[in-house]
N, C-alpha and C. Protein backbone atom coordinates (compact mmCIF):
# COMPACT_ATOMS: atom_id res chain seq x y z
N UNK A 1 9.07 -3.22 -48.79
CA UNK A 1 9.48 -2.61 -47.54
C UNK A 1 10.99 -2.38 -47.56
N UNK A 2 11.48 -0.90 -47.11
CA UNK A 2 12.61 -1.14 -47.14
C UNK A 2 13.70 -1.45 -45.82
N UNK A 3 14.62 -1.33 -45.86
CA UNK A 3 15.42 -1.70 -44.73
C UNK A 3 15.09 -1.07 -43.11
N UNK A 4 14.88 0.03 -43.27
CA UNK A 4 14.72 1.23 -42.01
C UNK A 4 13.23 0.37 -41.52
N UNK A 5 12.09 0.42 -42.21
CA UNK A 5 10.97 -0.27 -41.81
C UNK A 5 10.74 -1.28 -41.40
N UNK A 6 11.66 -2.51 -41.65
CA UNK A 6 12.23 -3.51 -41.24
C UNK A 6 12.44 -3.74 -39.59
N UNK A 7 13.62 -2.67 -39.72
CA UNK A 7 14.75 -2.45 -38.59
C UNK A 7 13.03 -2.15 -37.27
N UNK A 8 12.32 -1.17 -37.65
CA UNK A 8 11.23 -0.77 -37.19
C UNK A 8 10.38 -1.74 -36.55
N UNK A 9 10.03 -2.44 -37.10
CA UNK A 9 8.97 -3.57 -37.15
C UNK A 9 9.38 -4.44 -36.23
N UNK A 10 10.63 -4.94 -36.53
CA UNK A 10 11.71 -5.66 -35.31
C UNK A 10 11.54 -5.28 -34.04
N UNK A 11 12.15 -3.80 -34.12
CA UNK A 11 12.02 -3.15 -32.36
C UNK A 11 10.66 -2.86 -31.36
N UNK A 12 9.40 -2.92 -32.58
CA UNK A 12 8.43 -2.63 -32.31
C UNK A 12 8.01 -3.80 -31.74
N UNK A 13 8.46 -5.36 -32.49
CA UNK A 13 8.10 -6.62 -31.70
C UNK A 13 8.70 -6.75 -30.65
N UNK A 14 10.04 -6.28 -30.65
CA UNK A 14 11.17 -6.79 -29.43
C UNK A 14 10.47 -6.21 -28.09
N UNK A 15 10.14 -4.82 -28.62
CA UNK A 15 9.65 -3.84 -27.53
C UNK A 15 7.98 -4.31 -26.77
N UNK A 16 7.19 -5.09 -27.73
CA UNK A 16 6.02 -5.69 -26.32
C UNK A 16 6.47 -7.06 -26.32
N UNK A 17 7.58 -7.59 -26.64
CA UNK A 17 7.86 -9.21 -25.85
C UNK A 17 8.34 -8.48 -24.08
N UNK A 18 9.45 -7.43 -24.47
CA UNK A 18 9.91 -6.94 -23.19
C UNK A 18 8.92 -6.58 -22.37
N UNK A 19 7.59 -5.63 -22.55
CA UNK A 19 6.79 -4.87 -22.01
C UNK A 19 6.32 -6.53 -21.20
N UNK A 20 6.12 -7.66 -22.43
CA UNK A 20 5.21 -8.67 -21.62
C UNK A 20 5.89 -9.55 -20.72
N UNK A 21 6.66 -9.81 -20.77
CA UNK A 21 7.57 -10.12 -19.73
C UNK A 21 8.10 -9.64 -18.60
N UNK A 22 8.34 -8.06 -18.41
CA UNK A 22 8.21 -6.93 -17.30
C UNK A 22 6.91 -7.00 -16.54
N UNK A 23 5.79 -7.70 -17.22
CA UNK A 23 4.21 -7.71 -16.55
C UNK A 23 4.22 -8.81 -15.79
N UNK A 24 4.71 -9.94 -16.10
CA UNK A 24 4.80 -11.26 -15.89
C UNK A 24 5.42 -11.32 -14.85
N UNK A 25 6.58 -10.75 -14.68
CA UNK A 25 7.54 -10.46 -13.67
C UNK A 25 6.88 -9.69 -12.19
N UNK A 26 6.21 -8.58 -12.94
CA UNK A 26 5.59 -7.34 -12.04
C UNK A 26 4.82 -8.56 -11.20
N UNK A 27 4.19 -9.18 -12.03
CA UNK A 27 2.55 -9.71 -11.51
C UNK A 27 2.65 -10.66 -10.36
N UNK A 28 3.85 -11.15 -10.20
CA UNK A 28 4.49 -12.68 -9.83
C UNK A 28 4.64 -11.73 -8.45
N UNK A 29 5.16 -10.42 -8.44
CA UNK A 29 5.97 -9.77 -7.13
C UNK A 29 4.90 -9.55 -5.90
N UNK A 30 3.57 -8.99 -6.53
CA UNK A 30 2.81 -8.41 -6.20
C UNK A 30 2.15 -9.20 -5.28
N UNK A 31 2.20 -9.04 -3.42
CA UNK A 31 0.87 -10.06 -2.68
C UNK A 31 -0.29 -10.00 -3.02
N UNK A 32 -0.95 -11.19 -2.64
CA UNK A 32 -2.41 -11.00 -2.91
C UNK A 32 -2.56 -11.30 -1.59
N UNK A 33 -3.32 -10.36 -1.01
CA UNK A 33 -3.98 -9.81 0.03
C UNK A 33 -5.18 -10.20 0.19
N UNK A 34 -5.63 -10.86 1.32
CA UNK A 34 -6.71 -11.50 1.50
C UNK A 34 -7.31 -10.39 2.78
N UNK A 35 -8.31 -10.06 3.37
CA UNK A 35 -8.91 -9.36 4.31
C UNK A 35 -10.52 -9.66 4.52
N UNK A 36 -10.82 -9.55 5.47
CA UNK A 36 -12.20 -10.63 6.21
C UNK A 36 -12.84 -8.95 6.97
N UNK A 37 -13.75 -9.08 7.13
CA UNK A 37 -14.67 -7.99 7.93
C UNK A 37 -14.35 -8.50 9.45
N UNK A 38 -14.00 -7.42 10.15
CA UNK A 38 -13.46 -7.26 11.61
C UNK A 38 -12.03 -7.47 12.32
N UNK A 39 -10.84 -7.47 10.30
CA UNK A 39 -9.78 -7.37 10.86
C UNK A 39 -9.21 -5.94 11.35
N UNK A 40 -8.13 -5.89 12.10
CA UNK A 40 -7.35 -5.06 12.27
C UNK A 40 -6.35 -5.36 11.37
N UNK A 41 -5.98 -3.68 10.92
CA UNK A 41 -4.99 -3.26 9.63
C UNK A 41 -4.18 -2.00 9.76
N UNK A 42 -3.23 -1.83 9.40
CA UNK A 42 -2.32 -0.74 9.19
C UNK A 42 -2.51 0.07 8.26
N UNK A 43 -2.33 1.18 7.91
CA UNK A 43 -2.65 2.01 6.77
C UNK A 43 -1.26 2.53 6.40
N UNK A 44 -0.65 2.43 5.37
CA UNK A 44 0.56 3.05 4.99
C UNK A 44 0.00 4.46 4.81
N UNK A 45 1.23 5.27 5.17
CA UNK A 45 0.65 7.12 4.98
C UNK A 45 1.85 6.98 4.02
N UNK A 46 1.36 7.86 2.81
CA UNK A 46 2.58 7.97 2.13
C UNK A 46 2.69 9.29 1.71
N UNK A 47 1.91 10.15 3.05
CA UNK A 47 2.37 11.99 2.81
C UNK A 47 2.99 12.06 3.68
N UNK A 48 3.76 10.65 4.63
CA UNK A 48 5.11 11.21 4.89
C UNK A 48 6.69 11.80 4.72
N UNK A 49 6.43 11.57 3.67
CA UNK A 49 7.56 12.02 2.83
C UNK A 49 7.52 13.67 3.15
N UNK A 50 5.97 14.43 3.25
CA UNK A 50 6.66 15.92 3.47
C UNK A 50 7.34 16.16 4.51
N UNK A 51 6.74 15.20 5.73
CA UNK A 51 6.80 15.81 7.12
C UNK A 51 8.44 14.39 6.82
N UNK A 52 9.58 14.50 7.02
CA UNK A 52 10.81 13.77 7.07
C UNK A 52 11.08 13.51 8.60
N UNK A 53 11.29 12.34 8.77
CA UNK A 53 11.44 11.59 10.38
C UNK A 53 12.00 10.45 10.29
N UNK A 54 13.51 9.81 10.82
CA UNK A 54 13.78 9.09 10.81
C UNK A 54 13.33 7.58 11.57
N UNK A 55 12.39 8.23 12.26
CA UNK A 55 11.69 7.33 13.84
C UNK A 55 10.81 7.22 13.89
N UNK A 56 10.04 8.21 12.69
CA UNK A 56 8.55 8.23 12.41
C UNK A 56 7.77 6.84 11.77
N UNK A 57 6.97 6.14 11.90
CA UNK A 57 6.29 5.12 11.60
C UNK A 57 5.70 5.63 10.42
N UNK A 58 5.67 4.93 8.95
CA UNK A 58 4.81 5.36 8.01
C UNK A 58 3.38 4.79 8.34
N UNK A 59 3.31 3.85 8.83
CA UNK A 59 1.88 2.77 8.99
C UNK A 59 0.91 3.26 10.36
N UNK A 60 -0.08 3.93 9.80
CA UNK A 60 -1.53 4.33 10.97
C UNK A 60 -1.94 3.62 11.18
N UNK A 61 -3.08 3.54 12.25
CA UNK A 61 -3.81 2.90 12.93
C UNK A 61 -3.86 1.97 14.25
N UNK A 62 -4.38 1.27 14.75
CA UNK A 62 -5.12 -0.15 13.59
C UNK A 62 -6.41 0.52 13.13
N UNK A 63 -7.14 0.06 12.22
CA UNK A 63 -8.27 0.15 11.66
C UNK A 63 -9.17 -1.10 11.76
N UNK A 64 -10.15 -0.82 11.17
CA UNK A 64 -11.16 -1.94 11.32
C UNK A 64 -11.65 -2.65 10.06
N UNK A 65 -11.60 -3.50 9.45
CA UNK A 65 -12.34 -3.56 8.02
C UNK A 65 -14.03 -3.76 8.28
N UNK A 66 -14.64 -2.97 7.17
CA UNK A 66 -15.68 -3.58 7.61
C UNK A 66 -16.59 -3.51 6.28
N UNK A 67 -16.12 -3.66 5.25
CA UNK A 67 -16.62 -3.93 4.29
C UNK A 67 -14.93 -4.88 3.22
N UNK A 68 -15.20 -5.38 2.09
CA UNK A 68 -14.73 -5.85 1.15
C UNK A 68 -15.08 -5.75 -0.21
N UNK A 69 -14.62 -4.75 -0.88
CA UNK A 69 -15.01 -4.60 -1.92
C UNK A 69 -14.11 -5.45 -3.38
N UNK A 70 -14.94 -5.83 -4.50
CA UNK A 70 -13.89 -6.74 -5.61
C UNK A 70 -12.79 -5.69 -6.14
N UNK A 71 -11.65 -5.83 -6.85
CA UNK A 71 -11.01 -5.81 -7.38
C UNK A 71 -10.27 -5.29 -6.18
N UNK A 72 -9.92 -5.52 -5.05
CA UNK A 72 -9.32 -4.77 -3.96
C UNK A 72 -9.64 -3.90 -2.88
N UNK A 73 -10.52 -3.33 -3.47
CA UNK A 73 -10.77 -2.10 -2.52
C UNK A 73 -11.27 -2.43 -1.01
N UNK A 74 -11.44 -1.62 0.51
CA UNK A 74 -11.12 -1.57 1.59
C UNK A 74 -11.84 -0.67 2.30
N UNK A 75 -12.76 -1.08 2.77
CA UNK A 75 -13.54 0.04 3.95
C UNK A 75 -13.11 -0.15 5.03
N UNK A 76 -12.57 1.00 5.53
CA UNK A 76 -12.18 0.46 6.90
C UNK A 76 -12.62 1.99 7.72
N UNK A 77 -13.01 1.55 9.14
CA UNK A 77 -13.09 2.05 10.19
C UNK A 77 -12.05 2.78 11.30
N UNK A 78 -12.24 3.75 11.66
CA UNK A 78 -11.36 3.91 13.17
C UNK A 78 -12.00 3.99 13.84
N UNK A 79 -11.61 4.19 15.12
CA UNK A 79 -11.62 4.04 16.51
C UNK A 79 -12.96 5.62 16.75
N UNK A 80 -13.34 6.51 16.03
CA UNK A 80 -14.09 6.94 15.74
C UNK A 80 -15.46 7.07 15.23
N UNK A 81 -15.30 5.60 14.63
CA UNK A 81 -16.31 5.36 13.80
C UNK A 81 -16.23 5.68 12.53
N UNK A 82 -15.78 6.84 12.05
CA UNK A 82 -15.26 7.15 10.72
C UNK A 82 -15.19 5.86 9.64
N UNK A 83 -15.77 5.73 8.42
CA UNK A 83 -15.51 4.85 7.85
C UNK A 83 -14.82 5.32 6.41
N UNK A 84 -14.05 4.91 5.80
CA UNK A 84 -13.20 5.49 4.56
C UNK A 84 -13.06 4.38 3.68
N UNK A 85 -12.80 4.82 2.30
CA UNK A 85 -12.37 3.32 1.26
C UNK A 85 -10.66 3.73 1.08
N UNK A 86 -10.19 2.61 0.81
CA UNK A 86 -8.65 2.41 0.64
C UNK A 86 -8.48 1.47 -0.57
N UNK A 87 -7.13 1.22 -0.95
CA UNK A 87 -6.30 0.29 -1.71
C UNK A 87 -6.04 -0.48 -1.20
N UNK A 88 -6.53 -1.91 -1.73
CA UNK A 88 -6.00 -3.11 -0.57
C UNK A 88 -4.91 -3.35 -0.63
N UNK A 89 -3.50 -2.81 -1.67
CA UNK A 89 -2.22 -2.96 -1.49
C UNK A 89 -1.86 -1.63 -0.70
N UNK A 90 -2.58 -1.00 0.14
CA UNK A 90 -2.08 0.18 0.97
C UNK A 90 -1.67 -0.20 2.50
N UNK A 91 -2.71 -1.47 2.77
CA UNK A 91 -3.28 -2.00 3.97
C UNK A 91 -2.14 -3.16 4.31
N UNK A 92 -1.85 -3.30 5.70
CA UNK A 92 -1.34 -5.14 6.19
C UNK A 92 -1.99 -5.19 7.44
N UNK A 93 -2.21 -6.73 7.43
CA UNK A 93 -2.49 -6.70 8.86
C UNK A 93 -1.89 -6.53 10.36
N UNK A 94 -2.75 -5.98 11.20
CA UNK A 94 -2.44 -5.63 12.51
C UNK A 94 -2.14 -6.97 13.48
N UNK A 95 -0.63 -6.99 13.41
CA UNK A 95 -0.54 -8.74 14.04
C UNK A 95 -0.95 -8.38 16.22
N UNK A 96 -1.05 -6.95 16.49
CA UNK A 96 -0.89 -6.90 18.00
C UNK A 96 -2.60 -6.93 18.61
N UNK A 97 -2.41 -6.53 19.52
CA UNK A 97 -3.96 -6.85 20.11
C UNK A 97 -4.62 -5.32 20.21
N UNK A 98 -5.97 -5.39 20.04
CA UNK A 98 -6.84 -3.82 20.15
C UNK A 98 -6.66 -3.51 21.39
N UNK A 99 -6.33 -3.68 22.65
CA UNK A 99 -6.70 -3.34 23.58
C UNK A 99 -5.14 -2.96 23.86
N UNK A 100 -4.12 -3.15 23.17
CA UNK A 100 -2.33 -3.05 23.43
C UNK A 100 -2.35 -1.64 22.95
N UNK A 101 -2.83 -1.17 22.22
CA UNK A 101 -2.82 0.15 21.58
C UNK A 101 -3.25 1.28 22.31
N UNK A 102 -2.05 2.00 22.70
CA UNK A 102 -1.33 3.60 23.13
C UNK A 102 -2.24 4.34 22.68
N UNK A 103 -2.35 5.51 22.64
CA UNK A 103 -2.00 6.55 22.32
C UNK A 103 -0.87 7.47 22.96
N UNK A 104 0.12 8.40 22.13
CA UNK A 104 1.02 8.55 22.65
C UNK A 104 0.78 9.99 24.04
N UNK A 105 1.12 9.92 25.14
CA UNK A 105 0.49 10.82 26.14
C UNK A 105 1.14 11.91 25.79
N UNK A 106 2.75 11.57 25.73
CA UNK A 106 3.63 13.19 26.00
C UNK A 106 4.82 13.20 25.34
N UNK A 107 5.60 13.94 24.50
CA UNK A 107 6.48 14.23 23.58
C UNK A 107 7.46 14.48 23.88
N UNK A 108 8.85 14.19 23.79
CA UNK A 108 9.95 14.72 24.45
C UNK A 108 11.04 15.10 23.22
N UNK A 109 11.04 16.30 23.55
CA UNK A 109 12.24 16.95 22.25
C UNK A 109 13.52 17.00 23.00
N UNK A 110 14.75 16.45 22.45
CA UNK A 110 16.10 16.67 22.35
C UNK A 110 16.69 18.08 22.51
N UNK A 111 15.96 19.13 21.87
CA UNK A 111 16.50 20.19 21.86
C UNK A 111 16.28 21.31 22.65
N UNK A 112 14.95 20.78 23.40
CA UNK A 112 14.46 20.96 25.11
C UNK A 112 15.31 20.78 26.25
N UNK A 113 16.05 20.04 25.89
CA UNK A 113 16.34 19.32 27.36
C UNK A 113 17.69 20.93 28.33
């Protein structure tokens, strides 16, 4: 083997000690999320980014869970009945009460007035 292949072989080890240690790290960050059938939950929207709002709430709902699926996954309900699957790192729970929840009646623009 000569020198260059060497040099190779080296970076190639150095390079998944790093990868495994970046995982290790990742893995440690990440909550584990626990969810029960008949909580209330938030839904992160993350197509807010088109619509830009400094005041705007990224997090919908509450929702309903009403299934639990393994490796994460999330059925949840609205206020519709509608039922949908989600990412259980998409979801947190709804710490306020179902019956506290608005809908918003009437809009007031700044540039109205």
């Amino acid at each position: 083997m000569n020198e260059l292949d060497e040099f190779r072989l080296k970076a190639y080890e150095s390079s998944a000690l790093y990868k495994e240690k970046m995982k290790k790290y990742h893995d440690q960050k990440i909550d584990k999320r626990e969810f029960v059938v008949g909580d209330l939950v938030l839904l992160f929207n993350s197509r807010l980014r088109l619509f830009p709002g400094k005041l705007k709430s990224k997090w919908t709902g509450p929702f309903r869970v009403t299934q639990v699926f393994p490796h994460g996954a999330v059925e949840l309900e609205n206020k519709e009945g509608t039922r949908f699957k989600v990412n259980g790192q998409r979801i947190k729970v709804y710490l306020g009460k179902s019956e506290s929840v608005q809908e918003v009646i009437e809009a007031y623009y700044l540039d109205e007035v």
